[in-house]
Protein backbone atom coordinates (compact mmCIF):
# COMPACT_ATOMS: atom_id res chain seq x y z
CA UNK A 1 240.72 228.99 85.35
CA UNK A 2 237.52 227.17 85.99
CA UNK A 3 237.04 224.04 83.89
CA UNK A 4 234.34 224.62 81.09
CA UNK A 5 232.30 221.18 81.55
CA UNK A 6 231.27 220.74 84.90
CA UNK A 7 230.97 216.82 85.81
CA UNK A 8 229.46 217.62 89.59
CA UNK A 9 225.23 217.30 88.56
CA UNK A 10 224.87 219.63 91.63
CA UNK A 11 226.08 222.54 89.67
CA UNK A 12 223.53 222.30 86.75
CA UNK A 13 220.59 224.02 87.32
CA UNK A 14 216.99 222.34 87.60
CA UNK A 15 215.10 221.92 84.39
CA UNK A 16 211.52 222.17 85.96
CA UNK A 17 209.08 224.38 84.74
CA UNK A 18 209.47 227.04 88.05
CA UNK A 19 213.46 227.89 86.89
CA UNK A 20 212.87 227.71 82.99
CA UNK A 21 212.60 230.62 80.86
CA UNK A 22 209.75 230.02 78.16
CA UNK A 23 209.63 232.23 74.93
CA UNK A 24 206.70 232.38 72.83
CA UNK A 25 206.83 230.18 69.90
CA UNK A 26 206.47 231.79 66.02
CA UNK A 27 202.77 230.25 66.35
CA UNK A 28 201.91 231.58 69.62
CA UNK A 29 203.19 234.72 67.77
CA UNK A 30 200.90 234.57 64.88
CA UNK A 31 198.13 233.76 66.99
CA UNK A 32 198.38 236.84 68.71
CA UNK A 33 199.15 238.78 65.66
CA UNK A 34 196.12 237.44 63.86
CA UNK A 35 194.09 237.93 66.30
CA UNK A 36 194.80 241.91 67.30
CA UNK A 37 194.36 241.96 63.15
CA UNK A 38 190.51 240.51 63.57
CA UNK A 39 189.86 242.74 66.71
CA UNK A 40 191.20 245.87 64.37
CA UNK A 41 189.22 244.91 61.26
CA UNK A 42 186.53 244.90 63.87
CA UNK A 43 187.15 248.51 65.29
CA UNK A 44 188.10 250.31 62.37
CA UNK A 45 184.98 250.23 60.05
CA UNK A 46 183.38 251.71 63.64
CA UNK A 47 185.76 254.38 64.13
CA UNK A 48 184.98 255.54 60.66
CA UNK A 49 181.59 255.68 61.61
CA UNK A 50 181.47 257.77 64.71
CA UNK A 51 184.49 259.83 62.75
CA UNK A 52 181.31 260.49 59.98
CA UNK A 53 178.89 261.51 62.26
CA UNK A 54 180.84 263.68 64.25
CA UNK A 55 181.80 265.54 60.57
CA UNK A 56 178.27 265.70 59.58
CA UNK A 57 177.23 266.94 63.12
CA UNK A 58 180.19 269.52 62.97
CA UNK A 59 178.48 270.55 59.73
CA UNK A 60 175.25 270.99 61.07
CA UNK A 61 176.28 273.48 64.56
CA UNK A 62 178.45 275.34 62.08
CA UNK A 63 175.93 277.83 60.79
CA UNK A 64 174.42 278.30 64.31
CA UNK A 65 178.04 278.91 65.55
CA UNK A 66 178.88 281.80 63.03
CA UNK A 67 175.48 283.20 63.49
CA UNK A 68 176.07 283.41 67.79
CA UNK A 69 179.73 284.82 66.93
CA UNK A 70 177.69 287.41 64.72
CA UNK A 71 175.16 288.54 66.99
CA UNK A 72 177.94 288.83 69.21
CA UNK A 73 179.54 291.47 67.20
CA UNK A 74 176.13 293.18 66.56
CA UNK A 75 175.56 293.56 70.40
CA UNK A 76 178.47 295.19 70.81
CA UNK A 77 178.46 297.53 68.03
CA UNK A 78 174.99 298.75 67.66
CA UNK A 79 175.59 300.58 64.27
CA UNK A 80 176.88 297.63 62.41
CA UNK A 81 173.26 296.14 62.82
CA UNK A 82 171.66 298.93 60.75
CA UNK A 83 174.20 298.07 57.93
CA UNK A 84 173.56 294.51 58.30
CA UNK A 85 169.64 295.59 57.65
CA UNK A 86 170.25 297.61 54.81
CA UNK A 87 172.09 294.97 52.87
């Protein structure tokens, strides 16, 4: 059974920076947090943008869309054009 407290100082390991495992500290942690909270207060009022537009432009190629779809049907059934006419 190995002793539990070695006395030899060869056996520690170095405390340099090189061998030291650093964690983040809590502020180094709410910097970060804080900051991806700025960049996404930042973002977010422009993805709602660009999300409007693309509604509103959606809105606007609808019509043109149904009316291609229905002059697709017409061209392939010739009679159905004379009842569109009629009505």
């Amino acid at each position: 059974m190995k002793p539990l407290i070695h006395s030899k100082s060869s056996d520690r390991t170095p405390a340099g920076p090189e061998k030291q495992e650093r964690a983040f500290t809590l502020v180094e942690l709410a910097v970060v947090i804080i900051t991806l909270a700025i960049l996404g207060a930042l973002i977010l009022p422009a993805l709602a943008q660009v999300r409007r537009q693309q509604r509103a432009d959606g809105l606007q190629q609808q019509p043109e869309t149904v009316g291609n779809g229905l002059e697709h049907v017409f061209d392939r059934r010739p009679g159905l054009h004379a009842l569109a006419q009629l009505g």
